[in-house]
N, C-alpha and C. Protein backbone atom coordinates (compact mmCIF):
# COMPACT_ATOMS: atom_id res chain seq x y z
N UNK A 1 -5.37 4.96 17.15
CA UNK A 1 -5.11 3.54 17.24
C UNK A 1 -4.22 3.14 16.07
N UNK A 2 -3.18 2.40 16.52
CA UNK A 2 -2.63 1.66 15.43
C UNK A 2 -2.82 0.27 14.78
N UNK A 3 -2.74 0.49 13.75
CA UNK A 3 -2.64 -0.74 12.43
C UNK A 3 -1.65 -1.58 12.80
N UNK A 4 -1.78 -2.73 13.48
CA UNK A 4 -0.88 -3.33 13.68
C UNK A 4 -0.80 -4.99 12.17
N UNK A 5 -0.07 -5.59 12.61
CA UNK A 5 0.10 -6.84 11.73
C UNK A 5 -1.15 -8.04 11.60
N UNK A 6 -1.37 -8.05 12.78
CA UNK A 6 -2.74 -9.20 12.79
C UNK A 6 -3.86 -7.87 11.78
N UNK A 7 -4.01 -6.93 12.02
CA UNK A 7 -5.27 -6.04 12.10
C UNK A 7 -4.94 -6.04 10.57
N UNK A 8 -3.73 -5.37 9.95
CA UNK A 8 -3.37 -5.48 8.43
C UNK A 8 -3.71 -6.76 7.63
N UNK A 9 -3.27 -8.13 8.35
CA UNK A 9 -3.47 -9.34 7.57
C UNK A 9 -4.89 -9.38 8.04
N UNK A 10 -5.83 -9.25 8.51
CA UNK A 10 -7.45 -9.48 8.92
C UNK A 10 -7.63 -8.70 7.58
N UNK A 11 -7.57 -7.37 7.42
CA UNK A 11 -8.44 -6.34 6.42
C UNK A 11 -7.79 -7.06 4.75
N UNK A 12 -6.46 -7.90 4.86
CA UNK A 12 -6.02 -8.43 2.97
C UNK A 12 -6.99 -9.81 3.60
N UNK A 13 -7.04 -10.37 4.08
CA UNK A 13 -7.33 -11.84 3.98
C UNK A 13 -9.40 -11.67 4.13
N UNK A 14 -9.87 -10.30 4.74
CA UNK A 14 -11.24 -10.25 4.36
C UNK A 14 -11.59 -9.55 3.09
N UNK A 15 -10.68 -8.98 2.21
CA UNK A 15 -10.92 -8.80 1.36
C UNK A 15 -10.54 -9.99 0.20
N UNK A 16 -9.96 -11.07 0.53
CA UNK A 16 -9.34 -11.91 -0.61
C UNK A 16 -10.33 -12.47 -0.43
N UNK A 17 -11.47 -13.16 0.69
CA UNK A 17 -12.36 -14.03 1.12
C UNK A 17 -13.63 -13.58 0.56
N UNK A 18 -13.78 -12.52 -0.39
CA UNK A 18 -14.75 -11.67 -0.92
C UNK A 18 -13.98 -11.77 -2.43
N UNK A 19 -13.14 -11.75 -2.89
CA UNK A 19 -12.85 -12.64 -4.23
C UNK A 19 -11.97 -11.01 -4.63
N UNK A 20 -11.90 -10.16 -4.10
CA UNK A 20 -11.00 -8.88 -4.06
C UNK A 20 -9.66 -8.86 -3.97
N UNK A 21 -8.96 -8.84 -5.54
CA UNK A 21 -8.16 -8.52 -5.43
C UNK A 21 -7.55 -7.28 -4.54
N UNK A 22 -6.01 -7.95 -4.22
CA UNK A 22 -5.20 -6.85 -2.91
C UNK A 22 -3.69 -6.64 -3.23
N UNK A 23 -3.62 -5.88 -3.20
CA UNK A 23 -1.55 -5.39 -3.09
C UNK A 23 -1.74 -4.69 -1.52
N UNK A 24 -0.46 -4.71 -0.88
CA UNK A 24 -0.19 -3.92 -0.16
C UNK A 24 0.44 -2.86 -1.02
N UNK A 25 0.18 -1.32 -0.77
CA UNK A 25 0.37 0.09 -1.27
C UNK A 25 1.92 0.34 -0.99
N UNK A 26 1.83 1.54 -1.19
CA UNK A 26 2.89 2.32 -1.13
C UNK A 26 3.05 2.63 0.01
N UNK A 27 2.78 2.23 1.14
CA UNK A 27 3.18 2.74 2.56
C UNK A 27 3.99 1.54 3.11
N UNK A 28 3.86 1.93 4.71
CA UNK A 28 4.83 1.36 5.84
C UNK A 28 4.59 -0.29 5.48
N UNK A 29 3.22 -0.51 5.61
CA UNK A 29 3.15 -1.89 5.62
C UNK A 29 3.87 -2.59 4.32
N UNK A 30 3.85 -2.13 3.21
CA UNK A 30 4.41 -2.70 1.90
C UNK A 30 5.64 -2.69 1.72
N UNK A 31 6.09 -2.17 2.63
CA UNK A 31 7.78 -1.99 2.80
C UNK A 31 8.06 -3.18 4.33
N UNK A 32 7.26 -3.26 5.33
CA UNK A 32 7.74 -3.94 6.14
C UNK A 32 7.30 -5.21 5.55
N UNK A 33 6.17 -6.08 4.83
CA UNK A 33 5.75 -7.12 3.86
C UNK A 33 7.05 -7.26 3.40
N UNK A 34 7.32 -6.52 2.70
CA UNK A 34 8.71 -7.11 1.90
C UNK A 34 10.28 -6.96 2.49
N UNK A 35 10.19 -6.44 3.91
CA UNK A 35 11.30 -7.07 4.58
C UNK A 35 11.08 -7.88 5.13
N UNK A 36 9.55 -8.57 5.62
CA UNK A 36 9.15 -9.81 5.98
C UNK A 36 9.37 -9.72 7.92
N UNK A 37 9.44 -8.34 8.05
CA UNK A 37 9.37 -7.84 9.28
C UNK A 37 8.64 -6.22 9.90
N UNK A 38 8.06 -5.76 10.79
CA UNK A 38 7.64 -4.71 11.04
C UNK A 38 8.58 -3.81 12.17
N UNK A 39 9.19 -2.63 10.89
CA UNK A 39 10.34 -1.85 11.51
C UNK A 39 9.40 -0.72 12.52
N UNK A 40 8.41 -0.40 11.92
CA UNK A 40 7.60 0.64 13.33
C UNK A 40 6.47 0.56 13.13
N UNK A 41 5.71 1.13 14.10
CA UNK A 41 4.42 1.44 13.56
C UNK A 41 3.79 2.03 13.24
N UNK A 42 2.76 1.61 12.43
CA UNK A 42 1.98 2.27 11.25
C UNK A 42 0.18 2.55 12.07
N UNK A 43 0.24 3.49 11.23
CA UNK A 43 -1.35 4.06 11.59
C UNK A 43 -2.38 3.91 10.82
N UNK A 44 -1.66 3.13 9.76
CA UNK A 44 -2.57 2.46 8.75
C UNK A 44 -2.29 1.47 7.94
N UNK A 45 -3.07 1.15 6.84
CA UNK A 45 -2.58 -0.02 5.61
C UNK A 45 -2.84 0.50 4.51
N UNK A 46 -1.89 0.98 3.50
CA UNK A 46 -2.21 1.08 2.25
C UNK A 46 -2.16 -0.09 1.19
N UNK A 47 -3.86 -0.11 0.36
CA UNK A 47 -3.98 -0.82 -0.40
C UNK A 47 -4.22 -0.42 -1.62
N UNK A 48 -4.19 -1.17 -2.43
CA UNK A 48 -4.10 -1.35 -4.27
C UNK A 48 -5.44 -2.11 -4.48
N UNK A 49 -6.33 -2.28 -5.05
CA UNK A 49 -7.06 -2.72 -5.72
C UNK A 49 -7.61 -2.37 -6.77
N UNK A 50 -8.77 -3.39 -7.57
CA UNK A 50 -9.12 -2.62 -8.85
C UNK A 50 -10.13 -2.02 -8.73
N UNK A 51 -10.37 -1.07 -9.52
CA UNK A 51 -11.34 0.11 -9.70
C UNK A 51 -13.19 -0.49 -9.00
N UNK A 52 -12.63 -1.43 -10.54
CA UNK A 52 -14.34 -2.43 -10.59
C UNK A 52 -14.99 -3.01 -9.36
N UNK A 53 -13.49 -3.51 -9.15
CA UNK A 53 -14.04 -3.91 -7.65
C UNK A 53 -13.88 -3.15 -6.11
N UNK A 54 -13.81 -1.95 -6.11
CA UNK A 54 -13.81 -1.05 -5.31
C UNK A 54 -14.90 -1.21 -4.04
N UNK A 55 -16.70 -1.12 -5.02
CA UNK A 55 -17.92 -1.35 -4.19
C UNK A 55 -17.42 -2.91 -3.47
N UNK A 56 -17.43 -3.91 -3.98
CA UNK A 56 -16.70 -4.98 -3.38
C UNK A 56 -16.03 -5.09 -1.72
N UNK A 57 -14.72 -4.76 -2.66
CA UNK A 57 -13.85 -4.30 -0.93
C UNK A 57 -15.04 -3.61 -0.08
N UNK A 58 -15.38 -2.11 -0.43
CA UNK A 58 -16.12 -1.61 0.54
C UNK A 58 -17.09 -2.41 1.69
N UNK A 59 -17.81 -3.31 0.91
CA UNK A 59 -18.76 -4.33 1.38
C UNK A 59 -17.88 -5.16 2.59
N UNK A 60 -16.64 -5.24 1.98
CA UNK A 60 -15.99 -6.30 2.52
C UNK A 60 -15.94 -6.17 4.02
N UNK A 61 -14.80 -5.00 3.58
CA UNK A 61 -14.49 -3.95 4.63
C UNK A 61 -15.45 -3.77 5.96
N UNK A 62 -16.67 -3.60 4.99
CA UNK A 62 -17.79 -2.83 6.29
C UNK A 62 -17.84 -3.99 7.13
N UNK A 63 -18.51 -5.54 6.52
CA UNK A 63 -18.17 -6.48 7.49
C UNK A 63 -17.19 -6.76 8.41
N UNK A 64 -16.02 -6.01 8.65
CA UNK A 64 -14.95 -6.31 9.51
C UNK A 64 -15.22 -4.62 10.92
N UNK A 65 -16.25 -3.93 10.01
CA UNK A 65 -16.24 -2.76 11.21
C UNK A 65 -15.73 -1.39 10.68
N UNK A 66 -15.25 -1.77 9.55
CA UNK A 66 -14.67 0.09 8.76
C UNK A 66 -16.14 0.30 7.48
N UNK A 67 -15.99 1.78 7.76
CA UNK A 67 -17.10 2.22 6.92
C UNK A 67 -16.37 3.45 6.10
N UNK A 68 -16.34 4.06 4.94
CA UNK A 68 -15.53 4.88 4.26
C UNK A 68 -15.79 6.76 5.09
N UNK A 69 -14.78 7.19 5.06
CA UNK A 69 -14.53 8.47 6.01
C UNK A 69 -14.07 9.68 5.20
N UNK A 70 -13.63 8.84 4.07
CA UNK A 70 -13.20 10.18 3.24
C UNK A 70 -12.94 9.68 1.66
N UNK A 71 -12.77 10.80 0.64
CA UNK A 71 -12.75 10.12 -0.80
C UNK A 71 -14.04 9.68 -1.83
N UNK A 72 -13.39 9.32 -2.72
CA UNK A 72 -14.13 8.60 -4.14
C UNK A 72 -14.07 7.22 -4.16
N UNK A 73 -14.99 6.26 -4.53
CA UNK A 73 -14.04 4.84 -4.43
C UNK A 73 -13.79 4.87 -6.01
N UNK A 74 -13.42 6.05 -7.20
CA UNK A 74 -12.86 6.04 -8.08
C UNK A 74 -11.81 6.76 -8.16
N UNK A 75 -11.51 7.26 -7.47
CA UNK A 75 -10.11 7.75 -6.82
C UNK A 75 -9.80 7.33 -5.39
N UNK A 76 -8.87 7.76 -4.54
CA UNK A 76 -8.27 7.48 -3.34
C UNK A 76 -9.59 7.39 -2.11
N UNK A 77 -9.90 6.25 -1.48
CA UNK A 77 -10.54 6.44 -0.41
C UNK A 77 -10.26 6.00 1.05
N UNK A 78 -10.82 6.23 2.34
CA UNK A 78 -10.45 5.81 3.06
C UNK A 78 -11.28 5.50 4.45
N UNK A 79 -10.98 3.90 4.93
CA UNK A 79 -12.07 3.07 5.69
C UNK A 79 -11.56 3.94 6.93
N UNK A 80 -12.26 4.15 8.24
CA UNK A 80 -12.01 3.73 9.27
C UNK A 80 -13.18 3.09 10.38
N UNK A 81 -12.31 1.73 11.19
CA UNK A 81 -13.27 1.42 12.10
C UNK A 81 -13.55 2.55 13.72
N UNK A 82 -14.10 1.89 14.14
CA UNK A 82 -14.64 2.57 15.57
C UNK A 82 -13.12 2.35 16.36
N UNK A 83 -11.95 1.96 16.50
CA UNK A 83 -11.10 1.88 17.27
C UNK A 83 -10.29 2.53 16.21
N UNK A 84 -10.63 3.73 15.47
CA UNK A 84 -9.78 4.19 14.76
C UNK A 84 -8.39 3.71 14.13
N UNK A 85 -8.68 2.46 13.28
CA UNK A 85 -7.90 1.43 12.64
C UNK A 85 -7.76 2.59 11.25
N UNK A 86 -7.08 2.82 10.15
CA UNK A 86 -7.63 3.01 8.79
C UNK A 86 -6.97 2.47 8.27
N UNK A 87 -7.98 2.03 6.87
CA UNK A 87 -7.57 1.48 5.77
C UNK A 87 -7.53 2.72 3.89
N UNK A 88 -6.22 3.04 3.54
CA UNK A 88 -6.10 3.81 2.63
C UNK A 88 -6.13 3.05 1.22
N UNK A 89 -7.44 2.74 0.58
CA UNK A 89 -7.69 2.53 -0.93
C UNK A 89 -7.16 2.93 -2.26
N UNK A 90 -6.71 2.84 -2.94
CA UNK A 90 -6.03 3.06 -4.02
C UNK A 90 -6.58 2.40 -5.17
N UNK A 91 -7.76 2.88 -5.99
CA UNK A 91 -7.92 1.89 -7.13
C UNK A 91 -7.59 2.30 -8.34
N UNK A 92 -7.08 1.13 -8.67
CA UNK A 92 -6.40 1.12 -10.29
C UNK A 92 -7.39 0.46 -11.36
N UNK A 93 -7.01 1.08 -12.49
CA UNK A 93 -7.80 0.39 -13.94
C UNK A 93 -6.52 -0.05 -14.61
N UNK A 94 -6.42 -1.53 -14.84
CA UNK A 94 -5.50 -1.79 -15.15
C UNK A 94 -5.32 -1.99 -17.07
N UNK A 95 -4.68 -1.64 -17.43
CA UNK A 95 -4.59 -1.39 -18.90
C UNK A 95 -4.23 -2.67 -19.38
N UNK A 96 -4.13 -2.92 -21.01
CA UNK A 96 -3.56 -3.82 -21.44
C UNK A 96 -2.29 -4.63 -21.85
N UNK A 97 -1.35 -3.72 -20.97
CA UNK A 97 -0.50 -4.44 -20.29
C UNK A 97 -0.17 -4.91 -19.02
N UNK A 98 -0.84 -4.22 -18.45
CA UNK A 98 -1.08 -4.76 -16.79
C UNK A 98 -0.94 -3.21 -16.02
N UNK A 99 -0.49 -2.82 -16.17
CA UNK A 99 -0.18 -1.50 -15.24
C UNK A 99 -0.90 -0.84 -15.38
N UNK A 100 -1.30 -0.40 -13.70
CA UNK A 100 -2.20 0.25 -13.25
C UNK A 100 -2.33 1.65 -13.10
N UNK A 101 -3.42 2.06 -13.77
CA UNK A 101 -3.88 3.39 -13.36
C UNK A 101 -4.49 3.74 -12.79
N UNK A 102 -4.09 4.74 -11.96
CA UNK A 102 -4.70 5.50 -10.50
C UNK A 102 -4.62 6.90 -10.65
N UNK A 103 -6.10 7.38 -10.47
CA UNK A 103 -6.53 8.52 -10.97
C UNK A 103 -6.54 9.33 -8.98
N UNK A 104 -5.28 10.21 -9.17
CA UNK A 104 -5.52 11.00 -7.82
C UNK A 104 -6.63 11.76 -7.50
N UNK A 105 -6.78 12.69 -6.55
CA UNK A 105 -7.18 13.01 -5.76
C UNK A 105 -7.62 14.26 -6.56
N UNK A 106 -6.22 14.61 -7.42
CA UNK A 106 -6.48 16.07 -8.36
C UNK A 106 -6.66 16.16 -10.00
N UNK A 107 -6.61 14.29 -9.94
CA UNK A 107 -7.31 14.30 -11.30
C UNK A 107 -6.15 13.56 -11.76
N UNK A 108 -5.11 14.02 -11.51
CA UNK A 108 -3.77 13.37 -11.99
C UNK A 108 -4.09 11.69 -12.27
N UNK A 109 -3.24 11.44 -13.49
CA UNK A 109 -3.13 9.54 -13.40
C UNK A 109 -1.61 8.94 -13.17
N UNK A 110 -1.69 8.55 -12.00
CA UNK A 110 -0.31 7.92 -11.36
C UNK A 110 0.13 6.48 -11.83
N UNK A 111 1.45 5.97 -12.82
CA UNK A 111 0.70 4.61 -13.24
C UNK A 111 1.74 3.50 -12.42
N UNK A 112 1.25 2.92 -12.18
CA UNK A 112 2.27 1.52 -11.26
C UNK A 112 2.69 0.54 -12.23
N UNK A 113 3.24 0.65 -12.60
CA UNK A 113 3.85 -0.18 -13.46
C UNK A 113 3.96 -1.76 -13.34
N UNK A 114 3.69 -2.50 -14.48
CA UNK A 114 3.17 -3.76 -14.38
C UNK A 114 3.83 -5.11 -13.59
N UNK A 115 5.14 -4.71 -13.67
CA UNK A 115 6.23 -5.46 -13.05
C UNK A 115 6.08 -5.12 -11.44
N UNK A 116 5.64 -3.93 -11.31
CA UNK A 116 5.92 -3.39 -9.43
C UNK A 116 4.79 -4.33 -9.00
N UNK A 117 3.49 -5.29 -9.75
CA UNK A 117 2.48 -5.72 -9.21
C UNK A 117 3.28 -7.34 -8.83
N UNK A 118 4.07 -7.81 -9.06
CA UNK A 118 4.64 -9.12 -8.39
C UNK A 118 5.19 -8.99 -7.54
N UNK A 119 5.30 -8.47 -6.60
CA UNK A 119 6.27 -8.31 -5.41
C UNK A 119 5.61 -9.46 -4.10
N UNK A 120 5.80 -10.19 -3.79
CA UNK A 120 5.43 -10.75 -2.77
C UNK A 120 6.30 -10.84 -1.10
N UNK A 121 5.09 -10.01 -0.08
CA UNK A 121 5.71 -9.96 0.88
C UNK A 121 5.24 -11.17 1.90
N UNK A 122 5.36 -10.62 3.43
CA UNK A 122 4.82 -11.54 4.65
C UNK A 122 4.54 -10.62 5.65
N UNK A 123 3.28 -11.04 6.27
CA UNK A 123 3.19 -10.75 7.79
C UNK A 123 2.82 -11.58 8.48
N UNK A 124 3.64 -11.58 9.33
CA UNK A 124 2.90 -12.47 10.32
C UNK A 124 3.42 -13.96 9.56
N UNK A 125 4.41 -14.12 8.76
CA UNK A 125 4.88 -15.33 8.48
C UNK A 125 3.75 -16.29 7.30
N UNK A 126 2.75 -15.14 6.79
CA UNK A 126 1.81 -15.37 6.08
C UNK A 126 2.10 -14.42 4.63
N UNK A 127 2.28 -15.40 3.41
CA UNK A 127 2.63 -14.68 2.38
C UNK A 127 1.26 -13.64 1.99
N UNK A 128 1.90 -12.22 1.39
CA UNK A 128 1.06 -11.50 1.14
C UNK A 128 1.64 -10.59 -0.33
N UNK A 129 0.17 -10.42 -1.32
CA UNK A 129 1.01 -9.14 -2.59
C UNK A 129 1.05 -7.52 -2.47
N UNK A 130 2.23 -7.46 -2.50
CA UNK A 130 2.62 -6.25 -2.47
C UNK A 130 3.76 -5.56 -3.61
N UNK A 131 3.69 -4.01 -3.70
CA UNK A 131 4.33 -3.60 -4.54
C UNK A 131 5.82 -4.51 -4.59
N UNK A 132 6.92 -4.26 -5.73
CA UNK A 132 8.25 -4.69 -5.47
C UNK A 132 8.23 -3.95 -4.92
N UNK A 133 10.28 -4.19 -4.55
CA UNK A 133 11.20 -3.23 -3.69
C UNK A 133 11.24 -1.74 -4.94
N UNK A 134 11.28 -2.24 -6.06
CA UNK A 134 11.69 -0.99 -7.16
C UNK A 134 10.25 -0.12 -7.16
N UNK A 135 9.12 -0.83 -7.29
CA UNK A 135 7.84 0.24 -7.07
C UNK A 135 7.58 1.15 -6.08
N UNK A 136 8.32 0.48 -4.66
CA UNK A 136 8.19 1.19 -3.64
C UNK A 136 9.02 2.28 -3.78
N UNK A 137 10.46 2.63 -4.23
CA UNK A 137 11.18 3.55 -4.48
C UNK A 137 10.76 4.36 -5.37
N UNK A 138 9.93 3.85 -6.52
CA UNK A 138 9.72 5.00 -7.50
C UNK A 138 8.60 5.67 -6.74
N UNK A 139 7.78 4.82 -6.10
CA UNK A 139 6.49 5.85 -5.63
C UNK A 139 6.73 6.26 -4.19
N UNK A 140 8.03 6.78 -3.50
CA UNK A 140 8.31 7.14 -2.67
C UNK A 140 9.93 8.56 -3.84
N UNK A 141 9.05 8.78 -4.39
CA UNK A 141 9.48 10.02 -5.05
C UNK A 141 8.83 11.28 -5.32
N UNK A 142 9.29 12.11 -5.32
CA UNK A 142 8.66 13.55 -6.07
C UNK A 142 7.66 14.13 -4.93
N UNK A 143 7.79 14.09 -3.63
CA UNK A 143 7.79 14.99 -2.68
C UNK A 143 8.38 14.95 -1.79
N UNK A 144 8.47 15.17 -0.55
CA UNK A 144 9.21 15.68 0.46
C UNK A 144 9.43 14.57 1.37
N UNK A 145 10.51 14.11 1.32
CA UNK A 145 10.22 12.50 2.37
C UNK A 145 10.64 13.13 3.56
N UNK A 146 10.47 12.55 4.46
CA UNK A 146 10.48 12.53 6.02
C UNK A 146 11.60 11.42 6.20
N UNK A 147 11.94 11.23 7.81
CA UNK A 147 12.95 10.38 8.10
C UNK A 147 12.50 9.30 7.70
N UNK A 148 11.64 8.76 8.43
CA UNK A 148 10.46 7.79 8.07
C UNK A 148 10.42 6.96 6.51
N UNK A 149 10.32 7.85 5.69
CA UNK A 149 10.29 7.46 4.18
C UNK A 149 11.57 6.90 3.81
N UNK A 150 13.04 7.69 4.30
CA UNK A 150 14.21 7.45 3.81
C UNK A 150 14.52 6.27 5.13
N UNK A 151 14.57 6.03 5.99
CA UNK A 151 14.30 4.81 7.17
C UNK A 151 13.87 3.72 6.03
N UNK A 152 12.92 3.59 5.40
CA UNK A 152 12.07 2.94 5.01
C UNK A 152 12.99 1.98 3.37
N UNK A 153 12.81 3.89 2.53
CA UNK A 153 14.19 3.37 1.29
C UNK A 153 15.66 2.66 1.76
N UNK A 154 15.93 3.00 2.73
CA UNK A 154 17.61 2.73 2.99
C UNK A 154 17.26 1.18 3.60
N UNK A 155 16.35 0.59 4.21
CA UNK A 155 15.79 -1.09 4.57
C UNK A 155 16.11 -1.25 3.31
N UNK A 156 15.15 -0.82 2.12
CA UNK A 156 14.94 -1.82 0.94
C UNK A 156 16.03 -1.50 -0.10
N UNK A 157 17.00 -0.68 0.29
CA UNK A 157 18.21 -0.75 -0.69
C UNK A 157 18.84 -1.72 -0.23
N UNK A 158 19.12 -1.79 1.32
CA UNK A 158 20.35 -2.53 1.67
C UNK A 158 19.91 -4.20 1.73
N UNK A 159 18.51 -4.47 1.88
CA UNK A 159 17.78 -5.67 1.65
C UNK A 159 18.14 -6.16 0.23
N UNK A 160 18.04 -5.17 -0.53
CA UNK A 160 17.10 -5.83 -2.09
C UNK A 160 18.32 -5.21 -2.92
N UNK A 161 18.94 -4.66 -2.92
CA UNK A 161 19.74 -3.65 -3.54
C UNK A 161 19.45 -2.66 -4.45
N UNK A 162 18.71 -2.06 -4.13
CA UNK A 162 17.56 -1.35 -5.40
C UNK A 162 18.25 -0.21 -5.24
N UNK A 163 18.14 0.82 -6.75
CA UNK A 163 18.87 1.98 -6.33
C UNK A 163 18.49 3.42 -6.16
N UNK A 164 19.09 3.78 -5.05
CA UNK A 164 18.20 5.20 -4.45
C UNK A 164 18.11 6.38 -5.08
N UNK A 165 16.75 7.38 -5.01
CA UNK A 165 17.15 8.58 -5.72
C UNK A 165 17.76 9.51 -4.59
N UNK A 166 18.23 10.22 -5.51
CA UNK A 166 19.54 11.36 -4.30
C UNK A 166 18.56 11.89 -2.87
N UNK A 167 17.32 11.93 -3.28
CA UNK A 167 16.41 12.99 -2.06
C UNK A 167 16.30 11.61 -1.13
N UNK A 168 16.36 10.38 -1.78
CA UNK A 168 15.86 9.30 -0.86
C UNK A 168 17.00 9.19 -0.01
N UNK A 169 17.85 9.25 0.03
CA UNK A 169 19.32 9.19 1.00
C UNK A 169 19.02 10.09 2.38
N UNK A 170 19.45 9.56 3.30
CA UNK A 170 19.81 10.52 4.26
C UNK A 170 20.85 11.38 4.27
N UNK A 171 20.81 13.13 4.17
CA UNK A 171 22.12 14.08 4.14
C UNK A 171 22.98 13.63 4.58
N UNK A 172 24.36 13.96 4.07
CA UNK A 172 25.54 13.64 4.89
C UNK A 172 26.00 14.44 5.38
N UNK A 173 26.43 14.24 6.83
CA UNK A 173 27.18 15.37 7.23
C UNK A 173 26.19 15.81 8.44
């Protein structure tokens, strides 16, 4: 089942209604938020929140029908409901400058930098927070992108003018 736009703005707006802070993540949805349109579809929603309030969301969450399927809620976790919706967790400890740390999967600490947390997108014609256009590019680095990913960078260059790394380009030729 896919994550569509109503189903994405239901899971930020039941978690804001629970006092849970939300970013849209590093995926499809945080890139279509900030073109303020949905270029394909997604099979999920990646979110940002804080650490502390992790149990929180969860609670939140469960009230809407997702229960956690995989993960730590101190590292990366992930909801899904019975119509196989998912929701991908990301919690950060945010330091004293604002930027967030996110402790992976392998221990690693990934940090989002404090500025990438103002980005404000839309769905559904409903403002929503999400990474910037520049956070989304840096954290759409340092593995193997798919068409999909560079589809995704080449929207938010030619939108926003942000500038691409060489792997983010589509080959020429």
């Amino acid at each position: 089942m896919m994550m569509d736009a109503s189903n994405a703005l239901a899971v930020i707006r039941g978690l804001e209604a629970q006092s849970v802070q939300v970013w849209l993540g590093d995926g499809g949805w945080g890139v279509d938020a900030l073109l303020g349109q949905q270029t394909r579809p997604h099979k999920d929603v990646d979110l940002i929140v804080r650490v502390d309030q992790a149990e929180a969301a969860v609670q939140a969450l469960r009230g809407l029908g997702f229960s956690v399927v995989e993960g730590r809620l101190s590292s990366c976790f992930v909801l899904r409901d019975q119509e196989g919706r998912s929701v991908d967790v990301h919690p950060v400890v945010f330091d004293g400058e604002g930027n967030g740390d996110y402790t992976m999967e392998n221990g690693e600490v990934w940090v989002y930098e404090a500025a990438w947390f103002g980005g404000t997108g839309n769905l559904q014609g409903e403002p929503v927070r999400c990474l910037t256009a520049q956070g989304q590019v840096v954290c759409h680095s340092g593995y193997e992108l798919d068409d999909e990913d560079r589809r995704d960078m080449a929207a938010l260059h030619e939108r926003f003018g942000v500038e691409l790394l060489p792997e983010q380009r589509f080959p020429l030729g």
